[in-house]
Structures are given as C-alpha cells and as structure tokens.
C-alpha atoms as a PDB file:
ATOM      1  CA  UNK A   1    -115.572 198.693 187.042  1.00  0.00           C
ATOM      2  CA  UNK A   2    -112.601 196.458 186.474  1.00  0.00           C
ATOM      3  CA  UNK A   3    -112.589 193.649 183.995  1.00  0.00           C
ATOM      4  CA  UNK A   4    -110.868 190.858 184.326  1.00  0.00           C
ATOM      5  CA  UNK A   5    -107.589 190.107 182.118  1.00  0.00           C
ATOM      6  CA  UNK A   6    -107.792 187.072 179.438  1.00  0.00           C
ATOM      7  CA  UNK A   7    -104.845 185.128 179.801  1.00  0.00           C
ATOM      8  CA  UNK A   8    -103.819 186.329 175.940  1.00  0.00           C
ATOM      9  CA  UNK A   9    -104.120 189.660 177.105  1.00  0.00           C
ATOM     10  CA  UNK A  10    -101.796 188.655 180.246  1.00  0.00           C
ATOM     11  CA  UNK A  11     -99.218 187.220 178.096  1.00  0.00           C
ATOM     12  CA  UNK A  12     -99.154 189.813 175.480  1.00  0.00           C
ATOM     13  CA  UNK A  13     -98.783 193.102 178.056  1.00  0.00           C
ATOM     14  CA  UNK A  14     -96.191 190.679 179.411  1.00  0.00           C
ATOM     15  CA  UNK A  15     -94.209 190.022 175.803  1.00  0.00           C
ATOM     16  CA  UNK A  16     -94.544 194.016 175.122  1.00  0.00           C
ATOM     17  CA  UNK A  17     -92.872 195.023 179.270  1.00  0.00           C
ATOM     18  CA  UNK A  18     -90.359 192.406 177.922  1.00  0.00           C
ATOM     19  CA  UNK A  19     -89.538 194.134 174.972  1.00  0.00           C
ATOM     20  CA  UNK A  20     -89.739 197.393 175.925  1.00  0.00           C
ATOM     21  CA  UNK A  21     -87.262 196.664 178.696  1.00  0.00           C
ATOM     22  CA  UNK A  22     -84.680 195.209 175.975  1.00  0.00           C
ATOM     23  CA  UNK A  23     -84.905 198.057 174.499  1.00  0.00           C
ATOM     24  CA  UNK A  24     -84.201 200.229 177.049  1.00  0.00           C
ATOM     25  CA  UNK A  25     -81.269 198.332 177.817  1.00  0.00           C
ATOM     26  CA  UNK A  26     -79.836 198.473 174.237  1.00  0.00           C
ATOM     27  CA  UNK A  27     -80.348 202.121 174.015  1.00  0.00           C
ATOM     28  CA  UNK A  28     -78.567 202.689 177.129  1.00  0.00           C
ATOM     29  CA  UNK A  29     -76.144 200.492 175.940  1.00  0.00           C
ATOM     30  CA  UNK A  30     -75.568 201.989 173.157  1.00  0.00           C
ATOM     31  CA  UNK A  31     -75.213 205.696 174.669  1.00  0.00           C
ATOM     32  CA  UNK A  32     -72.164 204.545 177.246  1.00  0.00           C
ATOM     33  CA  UNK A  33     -69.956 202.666 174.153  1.00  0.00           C
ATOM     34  CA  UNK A  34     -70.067 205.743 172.479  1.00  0.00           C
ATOM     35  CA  UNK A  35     -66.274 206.847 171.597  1.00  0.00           C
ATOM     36  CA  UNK A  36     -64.641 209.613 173.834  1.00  0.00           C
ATOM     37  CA  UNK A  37     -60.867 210.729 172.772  1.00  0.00           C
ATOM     38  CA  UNK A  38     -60.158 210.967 176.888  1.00  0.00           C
ATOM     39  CA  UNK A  39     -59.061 208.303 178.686  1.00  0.00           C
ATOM     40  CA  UNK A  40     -55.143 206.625 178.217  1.00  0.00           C
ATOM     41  CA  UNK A  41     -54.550 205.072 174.945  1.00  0.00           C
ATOM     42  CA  UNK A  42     -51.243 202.691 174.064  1.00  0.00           C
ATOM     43  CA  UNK A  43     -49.358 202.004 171.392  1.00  0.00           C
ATOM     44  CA  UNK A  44     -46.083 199.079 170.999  1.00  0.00           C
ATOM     45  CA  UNK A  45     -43.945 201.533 172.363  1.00  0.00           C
ATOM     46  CA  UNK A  46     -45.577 204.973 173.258  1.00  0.00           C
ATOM     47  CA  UNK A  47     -49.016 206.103 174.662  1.00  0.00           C
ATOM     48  CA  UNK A  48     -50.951 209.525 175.306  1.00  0.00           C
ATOM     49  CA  UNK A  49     -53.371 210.468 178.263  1.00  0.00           C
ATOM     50  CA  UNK A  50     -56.374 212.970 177.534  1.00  0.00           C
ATOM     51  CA  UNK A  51     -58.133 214.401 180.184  1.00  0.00           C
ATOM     52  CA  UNK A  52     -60.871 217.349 180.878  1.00  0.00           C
ATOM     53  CA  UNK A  53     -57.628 219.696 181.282  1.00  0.00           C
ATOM     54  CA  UNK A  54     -54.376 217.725 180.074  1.00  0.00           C
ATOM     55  CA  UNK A  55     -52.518 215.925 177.428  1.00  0.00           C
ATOM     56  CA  UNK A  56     -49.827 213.459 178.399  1.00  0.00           C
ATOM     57  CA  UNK A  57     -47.268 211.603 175.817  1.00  0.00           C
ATOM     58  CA  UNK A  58     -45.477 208.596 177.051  1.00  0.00           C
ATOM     59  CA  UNK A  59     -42.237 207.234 175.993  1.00  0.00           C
ATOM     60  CA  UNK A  60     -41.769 204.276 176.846  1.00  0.00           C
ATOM     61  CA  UNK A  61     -44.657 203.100 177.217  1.00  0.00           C
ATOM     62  CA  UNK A  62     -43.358 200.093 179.222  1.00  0.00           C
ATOM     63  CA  UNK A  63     -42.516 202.699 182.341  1.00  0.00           C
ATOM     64  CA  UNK A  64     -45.673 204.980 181.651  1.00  0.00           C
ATOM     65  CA  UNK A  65     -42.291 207.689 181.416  1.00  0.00           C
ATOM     66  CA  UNK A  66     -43.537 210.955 180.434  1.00  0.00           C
ATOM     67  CA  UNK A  67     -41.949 212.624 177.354  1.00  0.00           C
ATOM     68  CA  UNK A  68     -44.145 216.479 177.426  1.00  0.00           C
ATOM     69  CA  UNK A  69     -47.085 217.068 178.651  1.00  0.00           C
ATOM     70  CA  UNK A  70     -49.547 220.283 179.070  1.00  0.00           C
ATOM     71  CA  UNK A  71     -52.418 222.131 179.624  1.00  0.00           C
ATOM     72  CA  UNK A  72     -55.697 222.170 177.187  1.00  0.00           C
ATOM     73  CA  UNK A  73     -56.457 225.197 175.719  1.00  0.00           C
ATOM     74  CA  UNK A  74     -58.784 224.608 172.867  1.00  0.00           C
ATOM     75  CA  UNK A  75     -59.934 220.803 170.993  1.00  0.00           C
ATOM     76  CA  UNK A  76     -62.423 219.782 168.967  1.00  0.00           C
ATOM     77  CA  UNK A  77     -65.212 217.399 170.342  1.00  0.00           C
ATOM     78  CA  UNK A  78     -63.643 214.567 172.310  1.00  0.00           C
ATOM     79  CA  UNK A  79     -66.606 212.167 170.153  1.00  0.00           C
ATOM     80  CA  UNK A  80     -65.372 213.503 166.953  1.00  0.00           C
ATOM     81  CA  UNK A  81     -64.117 211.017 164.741  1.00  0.00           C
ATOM     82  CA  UNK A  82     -60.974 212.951 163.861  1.00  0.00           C
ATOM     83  CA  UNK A  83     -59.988 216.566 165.447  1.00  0.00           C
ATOM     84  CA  UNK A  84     -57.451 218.373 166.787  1.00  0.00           C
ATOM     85  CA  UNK A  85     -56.004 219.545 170.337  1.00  0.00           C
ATOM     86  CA  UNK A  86     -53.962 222.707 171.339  1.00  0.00           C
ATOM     87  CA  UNK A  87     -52.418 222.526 174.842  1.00  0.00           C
ATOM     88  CA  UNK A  88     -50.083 224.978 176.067  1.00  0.00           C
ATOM     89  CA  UNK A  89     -46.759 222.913 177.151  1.00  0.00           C
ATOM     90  CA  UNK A  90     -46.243 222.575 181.000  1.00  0.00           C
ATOM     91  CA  UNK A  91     -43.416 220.096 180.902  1.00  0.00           C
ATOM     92  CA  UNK A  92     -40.356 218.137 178.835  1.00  0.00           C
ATOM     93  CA  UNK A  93     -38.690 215.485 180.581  1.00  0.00           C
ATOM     94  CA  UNK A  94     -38.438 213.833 176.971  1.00  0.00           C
ATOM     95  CA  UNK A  95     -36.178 214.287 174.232  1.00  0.00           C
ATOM     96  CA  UNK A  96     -37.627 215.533 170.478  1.00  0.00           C
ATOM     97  CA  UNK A  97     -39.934 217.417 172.243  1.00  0.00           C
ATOM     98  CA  UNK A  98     -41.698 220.762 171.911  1.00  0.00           C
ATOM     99  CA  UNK A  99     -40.910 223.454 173.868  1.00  0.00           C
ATOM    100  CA  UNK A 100     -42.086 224.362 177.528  1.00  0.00           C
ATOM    101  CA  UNK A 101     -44.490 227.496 176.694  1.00  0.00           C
ATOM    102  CA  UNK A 102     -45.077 226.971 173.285  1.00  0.00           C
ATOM    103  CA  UNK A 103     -48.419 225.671 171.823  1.00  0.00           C
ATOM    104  CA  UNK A 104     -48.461 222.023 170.370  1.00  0.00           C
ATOM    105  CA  UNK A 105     -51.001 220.865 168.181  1.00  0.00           C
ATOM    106  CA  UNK A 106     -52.208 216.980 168.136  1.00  0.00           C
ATOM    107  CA  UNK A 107     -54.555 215.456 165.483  1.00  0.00           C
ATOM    108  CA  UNK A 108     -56.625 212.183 165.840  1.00  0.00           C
ATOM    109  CA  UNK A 109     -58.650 210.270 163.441  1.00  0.00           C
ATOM    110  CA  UNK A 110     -60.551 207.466 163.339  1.00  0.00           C
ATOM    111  CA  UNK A 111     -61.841 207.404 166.986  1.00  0.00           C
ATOM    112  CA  UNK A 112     -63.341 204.212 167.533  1.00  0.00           C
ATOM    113  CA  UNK A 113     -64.431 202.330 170.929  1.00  0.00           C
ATOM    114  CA  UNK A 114     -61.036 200.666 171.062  1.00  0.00           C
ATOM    115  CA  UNK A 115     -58.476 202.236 168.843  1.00  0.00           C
ATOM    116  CA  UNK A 116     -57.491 205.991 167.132  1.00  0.00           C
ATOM    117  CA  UNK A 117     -54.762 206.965 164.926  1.00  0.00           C
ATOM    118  CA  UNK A 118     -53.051 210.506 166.801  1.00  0.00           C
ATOM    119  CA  UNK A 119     -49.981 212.316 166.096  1.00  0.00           C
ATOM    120  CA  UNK A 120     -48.455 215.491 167.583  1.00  0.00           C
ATOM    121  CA  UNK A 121     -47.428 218.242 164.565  1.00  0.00           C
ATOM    122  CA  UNK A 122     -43.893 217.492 163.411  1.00  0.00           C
ATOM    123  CA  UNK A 123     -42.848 217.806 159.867  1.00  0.00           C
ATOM    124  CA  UNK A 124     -39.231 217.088 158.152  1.00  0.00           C
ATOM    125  CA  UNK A 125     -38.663 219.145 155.042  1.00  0.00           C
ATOM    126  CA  UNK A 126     -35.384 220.295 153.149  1.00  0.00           C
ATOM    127  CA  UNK A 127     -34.322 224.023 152.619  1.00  0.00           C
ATOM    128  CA  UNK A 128     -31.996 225.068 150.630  1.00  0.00           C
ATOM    129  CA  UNK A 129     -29.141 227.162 152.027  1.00  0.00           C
ATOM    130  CA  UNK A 130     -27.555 230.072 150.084  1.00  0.00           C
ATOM    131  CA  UNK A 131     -24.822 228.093 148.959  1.00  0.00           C
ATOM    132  CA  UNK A 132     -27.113 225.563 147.016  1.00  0.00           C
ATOM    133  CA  UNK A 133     -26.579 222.792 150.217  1.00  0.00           C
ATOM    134  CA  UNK A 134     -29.782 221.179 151.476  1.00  0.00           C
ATOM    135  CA  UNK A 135     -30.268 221.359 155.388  1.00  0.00           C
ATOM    136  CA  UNK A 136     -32.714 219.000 156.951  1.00  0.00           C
ATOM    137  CA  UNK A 137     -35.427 220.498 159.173  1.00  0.00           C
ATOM    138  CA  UNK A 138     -37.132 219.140 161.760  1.00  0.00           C
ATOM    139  CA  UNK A 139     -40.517 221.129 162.855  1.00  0.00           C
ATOM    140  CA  UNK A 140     -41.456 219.917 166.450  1.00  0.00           C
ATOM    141  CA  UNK A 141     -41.114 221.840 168.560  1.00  0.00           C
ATOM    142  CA  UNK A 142     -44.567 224.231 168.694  1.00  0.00           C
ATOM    143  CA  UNK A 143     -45.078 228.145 168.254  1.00  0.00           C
ATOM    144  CA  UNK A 144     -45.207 231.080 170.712  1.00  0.00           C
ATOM    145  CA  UNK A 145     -48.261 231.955 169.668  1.00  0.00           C
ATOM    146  CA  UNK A 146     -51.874 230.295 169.689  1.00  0.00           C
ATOM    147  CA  UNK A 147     -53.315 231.082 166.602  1.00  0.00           C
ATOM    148  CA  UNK A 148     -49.975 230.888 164.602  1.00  0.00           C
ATOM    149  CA  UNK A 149     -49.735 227.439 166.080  1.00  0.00           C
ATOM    150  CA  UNK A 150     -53.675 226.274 165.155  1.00  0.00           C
ATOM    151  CA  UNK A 151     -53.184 227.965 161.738  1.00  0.00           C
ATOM    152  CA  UNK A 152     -49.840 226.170 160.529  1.00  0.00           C
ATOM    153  CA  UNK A 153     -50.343 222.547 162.714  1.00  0.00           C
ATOM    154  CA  UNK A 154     -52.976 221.378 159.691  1.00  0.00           C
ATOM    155  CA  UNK A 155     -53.081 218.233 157.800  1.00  0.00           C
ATOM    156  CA  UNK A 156     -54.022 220.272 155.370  1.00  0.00           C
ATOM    157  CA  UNK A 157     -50.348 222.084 155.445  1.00  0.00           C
ATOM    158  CA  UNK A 158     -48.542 218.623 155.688  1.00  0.00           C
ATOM    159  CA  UNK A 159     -48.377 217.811 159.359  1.00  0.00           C
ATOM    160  CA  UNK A 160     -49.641 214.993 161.186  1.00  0.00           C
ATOM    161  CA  UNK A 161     -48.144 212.276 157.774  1.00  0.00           C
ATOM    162  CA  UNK A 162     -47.483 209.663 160.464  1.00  0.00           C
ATOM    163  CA  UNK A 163     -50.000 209.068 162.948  1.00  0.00           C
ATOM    164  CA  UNK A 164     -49.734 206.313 165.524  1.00  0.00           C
ATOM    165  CA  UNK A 165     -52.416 203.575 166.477  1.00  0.00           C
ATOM    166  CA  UNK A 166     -53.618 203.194 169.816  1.00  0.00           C
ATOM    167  CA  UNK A 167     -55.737 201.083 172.035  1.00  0.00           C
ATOM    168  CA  UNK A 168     -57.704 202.146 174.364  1.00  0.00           C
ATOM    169  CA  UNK A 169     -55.957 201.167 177.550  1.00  0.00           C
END
C-alpha cells in the first residue's frame, strides 16, 4: 500500500536530489582540474610539449621552432607535483642542445592547473687545468648511458638551479 507524500516530505526529497546532484558535479569537477605535466606549456620565450611517448623543447616560442626533442623512457607520475623525465634524444635542430642518442634528464616542480617550473639538466662549473687556469664547463649535453644519466641529472647533485615558468598553453 502506497501512502501519499506530504508536501514537506515532497520538498525535502526534492532539496536532498538537489544537493546530491551538486555534489556530484563538484566531485567530478574536481577530478578533471586535477594537474597533469602533459599537454604544451609556454614560457616568454621558450615552451616544452609532454606527451604519452615524447618530450618537445621549443625555441622560440613565437614559431613553435623545435630545439631537441625525444622519446620517453622512464618519468615520474605526470600528477606529481615535482618529478623528473628521461627521454632518449631523437632530434637537434637547436643549438646548446644535448646530443642525438644520449639520455636527457628534465625536472619539474610545482605542477599546478596553470603553471610549473621545468628545466632540462645543464650545469656550469669551473675546473681547474694543470697549469692552475680555470676552464668553464658547460654540462648539457646528456650521457650514453641510462642509469649514469638518472643517477648524476639530480637536484640533489646541483642540476636543474634555473628552472623556467610555464603556462599551460
């Protein structure tokens, strides 16, 4: 036997499908805005592209001109708010680049919706020569070998001091 609904009732199942529907919405909301590292990002004068498979660094941004690219072989989660990327490099139109065949490490940090701080691994340092000169040394361009590369690239061992910011494009 059915009863018939008071018109309280009626209004309060009504207020609680109401609610219950904003909420669904604002949980689903929530779960799309959540940061990703892949997608383009853009900076004043340079820019990267992450994909499933590739990393792409622009310069100049202006002409979307590629400066190296190559192929992903190992990253930390893409939702991460800071992590690093290996790829193995495919191509170097660009100058101060690393070299085609060598692995390249990039670090990010501070992933948010719309911006990110990243930098490829390049470090300046001085050596001194046997005859007591100082040489200037500029580390950019990769290593041969995988886990020589993922070992040395580090913040940790002085890379990554300037990191660009981006916007996510």
């Amino acid at each position: 036997m059915l009863k018939r609904m008071t018109n309280g009732a009626a209004a309060a199942l009504f207020a609680l499908i109401v609610a219950l529907s904003v909420l669904a919405v604002s949980c689903e909301t929530s779960v799309d805005a959540d940061p990703s590292l892949a997608g383009t990002w853009v900076a004043s004068s340079d820019g990267f592209t992450v994909t499933a498979t590739t990393f792409t660094y622009y310069y100049p941004i202006s002409s979307m001109t590629e400066s190296y690219s190559g192929t992903i072989v190992s990253h930390s989660d893409y939702t991460d708010s800071s992590g690093y990327i290996t790829i193995k490099v495919t191509s170097t139109p660009g100058s101060y680049t690393p070299t085609v065949d060598n692995y390249y490490v990039l670090y990010w940090s501070g992933l948010s919706d719309s911006g990110v701080a990243e930098g490829g691994a390049a470090k300046s340092y001085k050596i001194t020569n046997p005859d007591g000169t100082k040489t200037i040394v500029n580390d950019y361009y990769g290593n041969s070998d995988q886990a020589t590369a993922e070992s040395t690239y580090t913040v940790e061992n002085g890379y990554f001091s300037y990191l660009g910011q981006y916007t996510r494009q």
